[in-house]
N, C-alpha and C. Protein backbone atom coordinates (compact mmCIF):
# COMPACT_ATOMS: atom_id res chain seq x y z
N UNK A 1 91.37 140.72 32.49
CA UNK A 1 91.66 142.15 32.32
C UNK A 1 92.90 142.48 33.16
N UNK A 2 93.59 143.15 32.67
CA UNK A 2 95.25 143.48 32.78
C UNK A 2 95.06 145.11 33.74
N UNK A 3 95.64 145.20 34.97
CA UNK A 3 95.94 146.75 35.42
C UNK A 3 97.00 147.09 35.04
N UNK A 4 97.51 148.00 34.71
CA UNK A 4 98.80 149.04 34.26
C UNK A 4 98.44 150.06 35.00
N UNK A 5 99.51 150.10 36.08
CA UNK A 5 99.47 151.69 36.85
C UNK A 5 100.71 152.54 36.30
N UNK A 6 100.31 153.81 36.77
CA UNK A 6 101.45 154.61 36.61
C UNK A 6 102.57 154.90 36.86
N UNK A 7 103.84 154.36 36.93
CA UNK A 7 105.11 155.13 37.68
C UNK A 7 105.09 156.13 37.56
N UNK A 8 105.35 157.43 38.65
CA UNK A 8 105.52 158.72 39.28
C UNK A 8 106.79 159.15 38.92
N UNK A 9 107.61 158.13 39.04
CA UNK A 9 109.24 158.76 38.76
C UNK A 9 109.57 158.47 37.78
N UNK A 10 109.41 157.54 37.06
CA UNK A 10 109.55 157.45 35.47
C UNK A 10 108.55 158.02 34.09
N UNK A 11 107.81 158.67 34.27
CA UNK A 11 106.60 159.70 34.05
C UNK A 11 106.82 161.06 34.26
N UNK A 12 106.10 161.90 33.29
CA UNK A 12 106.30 163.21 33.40
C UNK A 12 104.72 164.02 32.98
N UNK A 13 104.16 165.15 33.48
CA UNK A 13 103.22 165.65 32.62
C UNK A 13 103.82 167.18 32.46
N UNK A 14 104.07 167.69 31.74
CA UNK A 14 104.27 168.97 31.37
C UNK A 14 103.63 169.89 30.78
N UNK A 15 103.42 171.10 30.35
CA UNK A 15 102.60 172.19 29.96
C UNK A 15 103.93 173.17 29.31
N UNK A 16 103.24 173.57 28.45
CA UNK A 16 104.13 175.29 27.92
C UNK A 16 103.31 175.95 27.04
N UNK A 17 102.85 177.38 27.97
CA UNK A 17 102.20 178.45 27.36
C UNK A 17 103.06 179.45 27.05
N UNK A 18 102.38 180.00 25.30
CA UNK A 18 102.87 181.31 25.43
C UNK A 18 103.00 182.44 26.11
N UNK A 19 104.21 183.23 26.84
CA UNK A 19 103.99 184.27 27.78
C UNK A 19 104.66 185.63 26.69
N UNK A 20 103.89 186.36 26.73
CA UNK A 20 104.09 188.03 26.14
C UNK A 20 104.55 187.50 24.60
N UNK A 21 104.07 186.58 23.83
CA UNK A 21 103.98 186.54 22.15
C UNK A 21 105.27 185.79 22.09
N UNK A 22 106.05 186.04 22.82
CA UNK A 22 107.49 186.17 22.39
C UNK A 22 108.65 184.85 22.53
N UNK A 23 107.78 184.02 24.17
CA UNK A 23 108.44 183.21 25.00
C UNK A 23 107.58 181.79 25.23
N UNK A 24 107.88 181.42 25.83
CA UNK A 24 106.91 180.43 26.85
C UNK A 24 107.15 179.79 27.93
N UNK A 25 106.39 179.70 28.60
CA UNK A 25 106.29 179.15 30.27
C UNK A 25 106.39 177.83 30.07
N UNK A 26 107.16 177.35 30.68
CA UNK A 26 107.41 175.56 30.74
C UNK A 26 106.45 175.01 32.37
N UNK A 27 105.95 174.18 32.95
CA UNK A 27 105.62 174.18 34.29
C UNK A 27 105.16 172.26 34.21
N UNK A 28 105.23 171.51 35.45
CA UNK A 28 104.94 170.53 35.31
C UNK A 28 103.39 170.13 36.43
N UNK A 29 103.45 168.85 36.45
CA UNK A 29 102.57 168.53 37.95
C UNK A 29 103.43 167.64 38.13
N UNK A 30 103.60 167.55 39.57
CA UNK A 30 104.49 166.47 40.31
C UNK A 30 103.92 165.40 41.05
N UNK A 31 102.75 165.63 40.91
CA UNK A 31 101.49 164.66 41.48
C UNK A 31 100.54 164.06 41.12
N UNK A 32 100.68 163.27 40.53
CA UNK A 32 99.47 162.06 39.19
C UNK A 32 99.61 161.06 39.64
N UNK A 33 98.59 160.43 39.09
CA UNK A 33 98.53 158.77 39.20
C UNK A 33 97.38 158.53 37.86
N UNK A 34 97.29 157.19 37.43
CA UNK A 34 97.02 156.68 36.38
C UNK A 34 96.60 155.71 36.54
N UNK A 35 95.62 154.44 35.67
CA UNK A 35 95.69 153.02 35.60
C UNK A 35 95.14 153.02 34.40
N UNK A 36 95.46 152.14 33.16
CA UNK A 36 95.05 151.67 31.88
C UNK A 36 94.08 150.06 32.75
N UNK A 37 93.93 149.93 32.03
CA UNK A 37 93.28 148.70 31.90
C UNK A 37 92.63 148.10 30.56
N UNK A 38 93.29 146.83 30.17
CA UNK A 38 93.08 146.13 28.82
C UNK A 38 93.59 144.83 29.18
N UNK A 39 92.71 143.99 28.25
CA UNK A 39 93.03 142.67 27.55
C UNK A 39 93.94 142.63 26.67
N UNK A 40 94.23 143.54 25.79
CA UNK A 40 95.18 143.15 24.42
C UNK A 40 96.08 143.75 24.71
N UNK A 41 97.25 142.76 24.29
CA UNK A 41 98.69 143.25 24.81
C UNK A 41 99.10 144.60 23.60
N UNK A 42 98.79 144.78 22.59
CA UNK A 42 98.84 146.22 22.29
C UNK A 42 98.09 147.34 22.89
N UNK A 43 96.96 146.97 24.12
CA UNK A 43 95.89 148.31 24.68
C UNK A 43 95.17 149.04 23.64
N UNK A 44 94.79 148.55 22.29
CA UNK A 44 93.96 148.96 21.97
C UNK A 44 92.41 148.93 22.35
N UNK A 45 92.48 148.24 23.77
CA UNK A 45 91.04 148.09 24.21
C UNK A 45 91.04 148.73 25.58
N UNK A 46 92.03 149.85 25.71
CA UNK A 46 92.74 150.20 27.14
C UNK A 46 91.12 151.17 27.67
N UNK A 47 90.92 151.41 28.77
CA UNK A 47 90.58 152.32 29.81
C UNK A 47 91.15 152.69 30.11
N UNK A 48 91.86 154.01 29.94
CA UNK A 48 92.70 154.93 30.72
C UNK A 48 91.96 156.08 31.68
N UNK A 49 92.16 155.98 33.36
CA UNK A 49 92.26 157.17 34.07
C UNK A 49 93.27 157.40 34.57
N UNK A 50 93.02 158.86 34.52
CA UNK A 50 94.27 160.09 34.90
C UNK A 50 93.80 160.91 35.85
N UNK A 51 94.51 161.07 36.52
CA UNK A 51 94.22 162.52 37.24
C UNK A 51 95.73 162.85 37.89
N UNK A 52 95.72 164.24 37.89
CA UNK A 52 96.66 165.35 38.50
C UNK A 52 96.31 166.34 39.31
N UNK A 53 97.15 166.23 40.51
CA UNK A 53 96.70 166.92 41.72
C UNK A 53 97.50 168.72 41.27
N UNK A 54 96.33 169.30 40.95
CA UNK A 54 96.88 170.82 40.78
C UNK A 54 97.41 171.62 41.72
N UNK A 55 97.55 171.33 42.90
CA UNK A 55 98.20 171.58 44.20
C UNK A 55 100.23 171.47 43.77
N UNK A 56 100.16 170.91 42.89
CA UNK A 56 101.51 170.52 42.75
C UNK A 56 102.04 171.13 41.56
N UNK A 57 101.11 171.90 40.72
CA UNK A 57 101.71 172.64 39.96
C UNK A 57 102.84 172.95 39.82
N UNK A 58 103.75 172.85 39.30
CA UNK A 58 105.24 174.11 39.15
C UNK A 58 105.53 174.47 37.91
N UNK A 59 106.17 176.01 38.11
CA UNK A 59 107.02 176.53 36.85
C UNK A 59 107.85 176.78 37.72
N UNK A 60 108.48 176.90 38.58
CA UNK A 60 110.09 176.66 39.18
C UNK A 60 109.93 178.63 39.57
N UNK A 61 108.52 178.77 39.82
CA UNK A 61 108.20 180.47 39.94
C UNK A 61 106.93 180.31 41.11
N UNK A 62 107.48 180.45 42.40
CA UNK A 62 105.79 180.42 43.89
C UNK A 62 104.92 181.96 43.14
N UNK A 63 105.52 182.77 42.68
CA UNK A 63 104.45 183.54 42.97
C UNK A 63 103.36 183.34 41.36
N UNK A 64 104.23 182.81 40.37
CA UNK A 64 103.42 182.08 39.45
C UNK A 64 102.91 181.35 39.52
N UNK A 65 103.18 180.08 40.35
CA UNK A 65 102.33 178.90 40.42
C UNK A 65 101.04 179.50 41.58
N UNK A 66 100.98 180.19 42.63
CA UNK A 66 100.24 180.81 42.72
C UNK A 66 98.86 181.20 42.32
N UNK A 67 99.65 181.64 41.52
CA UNK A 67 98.38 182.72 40.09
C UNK A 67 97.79 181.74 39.49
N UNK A 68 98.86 180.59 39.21
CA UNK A 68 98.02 179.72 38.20
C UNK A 68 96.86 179.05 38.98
N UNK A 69 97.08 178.96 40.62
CA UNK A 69 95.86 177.98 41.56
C UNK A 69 94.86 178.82 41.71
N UNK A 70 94.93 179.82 41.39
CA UNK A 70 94.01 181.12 41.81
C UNK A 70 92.66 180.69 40.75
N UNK A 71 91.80 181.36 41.01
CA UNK A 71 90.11 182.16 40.06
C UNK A 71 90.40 182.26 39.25
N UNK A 72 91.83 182.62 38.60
CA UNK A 72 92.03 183.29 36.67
C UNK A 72 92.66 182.26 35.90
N UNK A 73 92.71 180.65 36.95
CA UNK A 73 93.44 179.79 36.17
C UNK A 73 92.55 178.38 36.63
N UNK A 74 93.65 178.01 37.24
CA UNK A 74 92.73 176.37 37.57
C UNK A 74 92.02 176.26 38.99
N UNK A 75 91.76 177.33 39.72
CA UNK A 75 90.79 177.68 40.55
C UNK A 75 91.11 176.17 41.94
N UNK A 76 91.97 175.72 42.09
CA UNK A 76 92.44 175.08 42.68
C UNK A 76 91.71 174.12 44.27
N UNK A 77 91.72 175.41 44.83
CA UNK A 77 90.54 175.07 46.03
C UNK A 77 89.33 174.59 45.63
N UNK A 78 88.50 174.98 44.73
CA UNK A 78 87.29 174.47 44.30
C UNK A 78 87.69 172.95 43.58
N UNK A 79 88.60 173.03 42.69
CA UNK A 79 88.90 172.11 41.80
C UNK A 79 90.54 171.37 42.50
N UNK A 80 90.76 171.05 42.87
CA UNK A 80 92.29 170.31 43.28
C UNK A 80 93.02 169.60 42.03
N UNK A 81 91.40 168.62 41.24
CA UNK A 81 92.06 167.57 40.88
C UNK A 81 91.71 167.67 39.07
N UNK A 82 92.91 167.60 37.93
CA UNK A 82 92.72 167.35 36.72
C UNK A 82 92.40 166.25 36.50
N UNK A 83 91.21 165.47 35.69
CA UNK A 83 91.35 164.19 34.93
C UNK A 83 90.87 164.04 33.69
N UNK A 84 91.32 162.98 33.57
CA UNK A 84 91.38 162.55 32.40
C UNK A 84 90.31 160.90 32.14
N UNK A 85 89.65 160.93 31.18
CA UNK A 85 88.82 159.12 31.17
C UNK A 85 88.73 159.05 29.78
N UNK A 86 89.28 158.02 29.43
CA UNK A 86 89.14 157.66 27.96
C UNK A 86 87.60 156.95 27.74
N UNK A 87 87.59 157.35 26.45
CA UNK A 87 86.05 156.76 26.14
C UNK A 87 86.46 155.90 24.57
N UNK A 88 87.48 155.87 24.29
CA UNK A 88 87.53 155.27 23.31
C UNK A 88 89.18 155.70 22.21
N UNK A 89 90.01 153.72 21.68
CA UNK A 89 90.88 154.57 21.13
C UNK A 89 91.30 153.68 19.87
N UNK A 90 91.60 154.53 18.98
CA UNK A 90 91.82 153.99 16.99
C UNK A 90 93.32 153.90 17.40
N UNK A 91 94.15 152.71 16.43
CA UNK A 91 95.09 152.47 15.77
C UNK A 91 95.19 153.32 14.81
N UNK A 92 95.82 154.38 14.43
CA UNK A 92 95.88 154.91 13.97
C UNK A 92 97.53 154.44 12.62
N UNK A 93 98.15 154.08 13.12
CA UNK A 93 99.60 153.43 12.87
C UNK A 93 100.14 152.39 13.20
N UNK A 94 101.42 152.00 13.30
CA UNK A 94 101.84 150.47 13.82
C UNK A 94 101.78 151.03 15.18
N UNK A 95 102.57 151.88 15.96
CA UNK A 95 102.43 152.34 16.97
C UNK A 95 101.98 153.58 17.52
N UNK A 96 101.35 154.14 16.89
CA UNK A 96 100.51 155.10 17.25
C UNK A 96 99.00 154.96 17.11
N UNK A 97 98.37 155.87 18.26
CA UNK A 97 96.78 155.95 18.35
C UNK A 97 96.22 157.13 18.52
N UNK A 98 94.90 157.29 18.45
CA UNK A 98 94.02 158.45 18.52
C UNK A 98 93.64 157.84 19.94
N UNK A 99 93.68 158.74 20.75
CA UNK A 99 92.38 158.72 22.05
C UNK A 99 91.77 159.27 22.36
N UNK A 100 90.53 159.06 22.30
CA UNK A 100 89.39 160.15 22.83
C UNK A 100 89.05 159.85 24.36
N UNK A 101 88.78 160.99 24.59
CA UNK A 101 88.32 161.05 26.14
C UNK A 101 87.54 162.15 26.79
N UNK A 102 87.69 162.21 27.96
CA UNK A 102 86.92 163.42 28.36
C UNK A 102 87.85 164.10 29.47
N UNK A 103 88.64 165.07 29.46
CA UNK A 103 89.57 165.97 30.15
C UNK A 103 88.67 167.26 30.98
N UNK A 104 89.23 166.83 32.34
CA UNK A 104 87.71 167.30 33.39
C UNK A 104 89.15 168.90 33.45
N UNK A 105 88.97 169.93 34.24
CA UNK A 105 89.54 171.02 34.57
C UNK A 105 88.69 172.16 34.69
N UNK A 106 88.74 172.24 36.36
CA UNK A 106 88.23 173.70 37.16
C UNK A 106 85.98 172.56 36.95
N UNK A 107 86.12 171.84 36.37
CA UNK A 107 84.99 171.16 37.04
C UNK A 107 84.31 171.44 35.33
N UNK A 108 85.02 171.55 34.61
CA UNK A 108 84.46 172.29 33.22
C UNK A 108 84.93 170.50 32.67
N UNK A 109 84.02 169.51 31.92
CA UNK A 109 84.84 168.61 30.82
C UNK A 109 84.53 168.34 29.72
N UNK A 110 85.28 168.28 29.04
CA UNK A 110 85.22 168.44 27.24
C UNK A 110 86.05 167.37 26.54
N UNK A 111 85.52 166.71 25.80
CA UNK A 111 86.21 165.52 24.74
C UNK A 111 87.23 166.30 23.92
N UNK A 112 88.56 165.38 23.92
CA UNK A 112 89.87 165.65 23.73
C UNK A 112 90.38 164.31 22.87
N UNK A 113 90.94 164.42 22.02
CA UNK A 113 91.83 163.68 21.31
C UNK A 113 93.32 163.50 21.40
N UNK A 114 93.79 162.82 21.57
CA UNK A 114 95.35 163.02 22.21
C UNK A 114 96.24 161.80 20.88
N UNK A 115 96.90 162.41 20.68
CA UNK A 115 97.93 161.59 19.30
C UNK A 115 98.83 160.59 20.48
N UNK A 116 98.83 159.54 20.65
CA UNK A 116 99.76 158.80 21.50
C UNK A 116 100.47 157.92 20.95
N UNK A 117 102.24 158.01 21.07
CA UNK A 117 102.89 156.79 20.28
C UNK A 117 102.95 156.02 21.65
N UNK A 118 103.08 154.72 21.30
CA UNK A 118 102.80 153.28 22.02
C UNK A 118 104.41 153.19 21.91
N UNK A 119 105.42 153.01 22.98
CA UNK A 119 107.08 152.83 22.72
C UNK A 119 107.38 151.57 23.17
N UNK A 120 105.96 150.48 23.21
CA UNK A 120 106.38 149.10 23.52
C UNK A 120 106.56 148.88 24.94
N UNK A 121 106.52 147.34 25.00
CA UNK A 121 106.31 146.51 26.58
C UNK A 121 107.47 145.86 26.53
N UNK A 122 108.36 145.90 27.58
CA UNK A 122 109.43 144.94 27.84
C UNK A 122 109.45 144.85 29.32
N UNK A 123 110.15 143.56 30.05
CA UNK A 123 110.22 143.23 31.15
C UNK A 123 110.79 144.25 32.08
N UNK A 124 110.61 145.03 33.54
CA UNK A 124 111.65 145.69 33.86
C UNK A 124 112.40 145.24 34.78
N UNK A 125 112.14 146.00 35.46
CA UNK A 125 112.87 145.59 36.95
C UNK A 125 112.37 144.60 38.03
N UNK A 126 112.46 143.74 38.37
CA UNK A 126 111.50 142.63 39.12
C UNK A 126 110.94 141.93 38.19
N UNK A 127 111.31 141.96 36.52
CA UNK A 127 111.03 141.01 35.52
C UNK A 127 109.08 141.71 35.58
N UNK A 128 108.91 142.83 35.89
CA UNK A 128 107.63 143.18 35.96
C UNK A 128 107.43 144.06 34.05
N UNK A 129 106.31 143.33 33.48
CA UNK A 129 106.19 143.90 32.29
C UNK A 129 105.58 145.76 32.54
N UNK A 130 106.71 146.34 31.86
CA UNK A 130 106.77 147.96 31.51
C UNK A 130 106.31 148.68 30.10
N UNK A 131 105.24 149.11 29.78
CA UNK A 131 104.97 149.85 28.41
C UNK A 131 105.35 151.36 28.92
N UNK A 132 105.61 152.15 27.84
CA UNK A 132 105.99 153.00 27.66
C UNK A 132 105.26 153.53 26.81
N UNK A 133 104.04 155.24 26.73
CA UNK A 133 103.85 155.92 25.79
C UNK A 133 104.78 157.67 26.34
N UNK A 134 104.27 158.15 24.76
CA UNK A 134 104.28 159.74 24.81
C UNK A 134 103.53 160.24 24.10
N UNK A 135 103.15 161.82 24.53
CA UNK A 135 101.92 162.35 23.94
C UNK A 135 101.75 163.63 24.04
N UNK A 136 101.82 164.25 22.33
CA UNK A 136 101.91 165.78 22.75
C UNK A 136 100.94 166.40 22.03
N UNK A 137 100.25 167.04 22.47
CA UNK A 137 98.87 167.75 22.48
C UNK A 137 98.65 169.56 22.79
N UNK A 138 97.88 169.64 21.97
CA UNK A 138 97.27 171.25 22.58
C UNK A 138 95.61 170.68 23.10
N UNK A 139 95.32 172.42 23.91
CA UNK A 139 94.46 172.46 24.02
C UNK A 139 94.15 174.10 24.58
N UNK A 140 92.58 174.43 24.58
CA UNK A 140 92.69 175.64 24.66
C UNK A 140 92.08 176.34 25.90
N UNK A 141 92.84 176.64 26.74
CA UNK A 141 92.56 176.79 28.19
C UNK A 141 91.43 177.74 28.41
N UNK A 142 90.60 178.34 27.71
CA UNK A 142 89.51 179.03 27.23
C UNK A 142 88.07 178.14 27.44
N UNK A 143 88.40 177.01 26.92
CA UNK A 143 87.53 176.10 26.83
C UNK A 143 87.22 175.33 28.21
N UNK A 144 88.47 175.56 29.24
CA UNK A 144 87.97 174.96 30.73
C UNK A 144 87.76 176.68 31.31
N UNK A 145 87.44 177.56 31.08
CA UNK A 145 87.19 178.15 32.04
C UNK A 145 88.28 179.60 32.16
N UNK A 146 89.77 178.75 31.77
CA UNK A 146 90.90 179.98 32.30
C UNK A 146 90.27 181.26 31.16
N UNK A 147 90.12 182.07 31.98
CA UNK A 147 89.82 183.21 30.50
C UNK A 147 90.72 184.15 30.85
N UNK A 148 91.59 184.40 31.76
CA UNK A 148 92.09 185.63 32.19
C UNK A 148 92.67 186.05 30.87
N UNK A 149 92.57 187.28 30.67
CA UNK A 149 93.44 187.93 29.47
C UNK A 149 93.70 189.12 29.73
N UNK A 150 94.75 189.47 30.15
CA UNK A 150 95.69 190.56 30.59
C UNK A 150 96.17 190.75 29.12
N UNK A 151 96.62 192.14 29.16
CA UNK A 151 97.54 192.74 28.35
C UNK A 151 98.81 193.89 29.06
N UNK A 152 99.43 193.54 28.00
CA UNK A 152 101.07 194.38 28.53
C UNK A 152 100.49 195.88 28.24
N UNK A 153 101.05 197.17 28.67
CA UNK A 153 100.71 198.36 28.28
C UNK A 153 100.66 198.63 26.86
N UNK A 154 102.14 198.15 26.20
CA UNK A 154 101.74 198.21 25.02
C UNK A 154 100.69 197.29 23.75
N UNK A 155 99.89 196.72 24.75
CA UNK A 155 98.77 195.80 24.20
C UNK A 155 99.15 194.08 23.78
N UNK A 156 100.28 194.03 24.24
CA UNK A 156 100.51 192.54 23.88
C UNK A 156 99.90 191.50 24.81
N UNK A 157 99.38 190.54 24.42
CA UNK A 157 98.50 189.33 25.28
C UNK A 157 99.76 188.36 26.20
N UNK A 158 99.68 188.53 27.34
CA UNK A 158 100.46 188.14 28.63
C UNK A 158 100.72 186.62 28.77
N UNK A 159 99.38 186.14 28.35
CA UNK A 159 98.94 184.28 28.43
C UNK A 159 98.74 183.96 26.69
N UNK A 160 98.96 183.38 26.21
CA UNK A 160 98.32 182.56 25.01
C UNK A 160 97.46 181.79 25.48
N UNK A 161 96.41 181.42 24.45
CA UNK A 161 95.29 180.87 24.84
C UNK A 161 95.51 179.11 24.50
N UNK A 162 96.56 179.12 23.11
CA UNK A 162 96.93 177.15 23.73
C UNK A 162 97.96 177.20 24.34
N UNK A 163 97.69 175.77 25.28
CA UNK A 163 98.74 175.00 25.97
C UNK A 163 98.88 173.89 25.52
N UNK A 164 100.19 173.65 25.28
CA UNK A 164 100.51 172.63 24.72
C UNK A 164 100.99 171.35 25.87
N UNK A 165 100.23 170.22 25.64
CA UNK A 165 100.53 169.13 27.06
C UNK A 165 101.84 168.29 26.49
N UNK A 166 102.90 167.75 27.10
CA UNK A 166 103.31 166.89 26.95
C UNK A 166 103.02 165.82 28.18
N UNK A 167 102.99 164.65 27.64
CA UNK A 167 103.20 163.58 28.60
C UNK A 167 104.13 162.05 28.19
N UNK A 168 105.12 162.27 29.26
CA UNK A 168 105.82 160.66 29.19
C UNK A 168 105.57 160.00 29.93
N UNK A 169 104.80 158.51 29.88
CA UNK A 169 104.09 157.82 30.82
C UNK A 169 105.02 156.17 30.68
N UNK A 170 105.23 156.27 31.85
CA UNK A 170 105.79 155.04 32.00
C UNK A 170 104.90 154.02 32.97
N UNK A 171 104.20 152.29 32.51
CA UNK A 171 103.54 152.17 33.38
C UNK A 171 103.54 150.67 33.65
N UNK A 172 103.09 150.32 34.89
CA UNK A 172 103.74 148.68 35.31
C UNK A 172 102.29 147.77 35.23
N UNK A 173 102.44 146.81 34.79
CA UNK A 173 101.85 145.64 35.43
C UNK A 173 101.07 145.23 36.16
N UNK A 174 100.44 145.24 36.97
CA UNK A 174 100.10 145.20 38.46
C UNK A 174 100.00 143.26 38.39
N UNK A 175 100.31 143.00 39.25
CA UNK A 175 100.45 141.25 39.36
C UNK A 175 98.80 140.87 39.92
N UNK A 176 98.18 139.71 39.25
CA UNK A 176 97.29 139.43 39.65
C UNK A 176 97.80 138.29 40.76
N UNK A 177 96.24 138.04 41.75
CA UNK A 177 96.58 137.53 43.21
C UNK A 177 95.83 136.08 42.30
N UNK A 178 96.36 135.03 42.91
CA UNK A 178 96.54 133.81 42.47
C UNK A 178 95.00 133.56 43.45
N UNK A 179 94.05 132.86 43.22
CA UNK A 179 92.67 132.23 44.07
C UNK A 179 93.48 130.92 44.49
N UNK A 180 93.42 131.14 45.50
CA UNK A 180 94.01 129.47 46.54
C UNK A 180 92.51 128.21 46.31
N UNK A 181 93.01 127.03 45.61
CA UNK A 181 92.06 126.18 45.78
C UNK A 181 90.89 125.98 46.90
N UNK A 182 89.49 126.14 47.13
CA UNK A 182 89.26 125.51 48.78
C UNK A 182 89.09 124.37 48.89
């Protein structure tokens, strides 16, 4: 069995909600980590965990990211940490898959399907083998809990209720330790 961890700097997780009908909020996490684990060099037999430290939130806005750690969003102090655990994933294409899993948030978790293209394994840097996916998804922040629903005076809804995830995951190898003869 093969580890694949996550690179941090070659990786991204992103979010964008609708704000006032009209716009949308872009915001990332700057703090994840990951490990797949599989036998088959395509990972169709992968274990994937995820998690994201919600402490690290950003929309490039303190008094928004804020709001978002608060009671009316991802409740932060109680909950710190997003994850993610796959329970199972289809070939769906030559390089694409279905993954099911279970996506934990504010302590609420619910089975999620995520469309993922597979962008292939090549050697990287240190000749260390690198796969590459991406993966863009909704989901409906209703369903973990966020319910806040504000309205503008003139009655327009402040938050949309999907968020749409992107993720670019870039991930390494991990070298197995050789057993010394005794």
């Amino acid at each position: 069995m093969a580890t694949w961890t996550i690179d941090p700097i070659h990786s991204e997780v992103k979010f964008k909600v609708k704000h006032l009908v009209v716009s949308s909020v872009v915001g990332n996490f700057q703090t994840f980590s990951g490990t797949l684990e599989a036998e088959k060099e395509d990972f169709t037999d992968a274990k994937i965990n995820f998690e994201a430290d919600v402490h690290s939130i950003t929309t490039h806005n303190d008094q928004r990211d804020g709001h978002l750690k608060s009671a009316d969003f991802f409740l932060a102090e109680e909950h710190p940490k997003m994850t993610f655990v796959s329970k199972s994933i289809a070939k769906t294409n030559a390089n694409e898959y279905s993954v099911t899993g279970d996506l934990s948030i504010r302590g609420i978790s619910n089975e999620v399907k995520l469309d993922v293209v597979y962008n292939g394994t090549i050697l990287g840097f240190g000749n260390v083998p690198t796969a590459g996916f991406e993966s863009t998804d909704k989901v409906n922040r209703k369903d973990f809990g966020m319910t806040f629903n504000a309205l503008t005076e003139a009655g327009h809804i402040v938050v949309g209720e999907e968020v749409k995830i992107e993720i670019a995951a870039e991930v390494n190898k991990q070298a197995v330790a050789l057993k010394q003869a005794a």
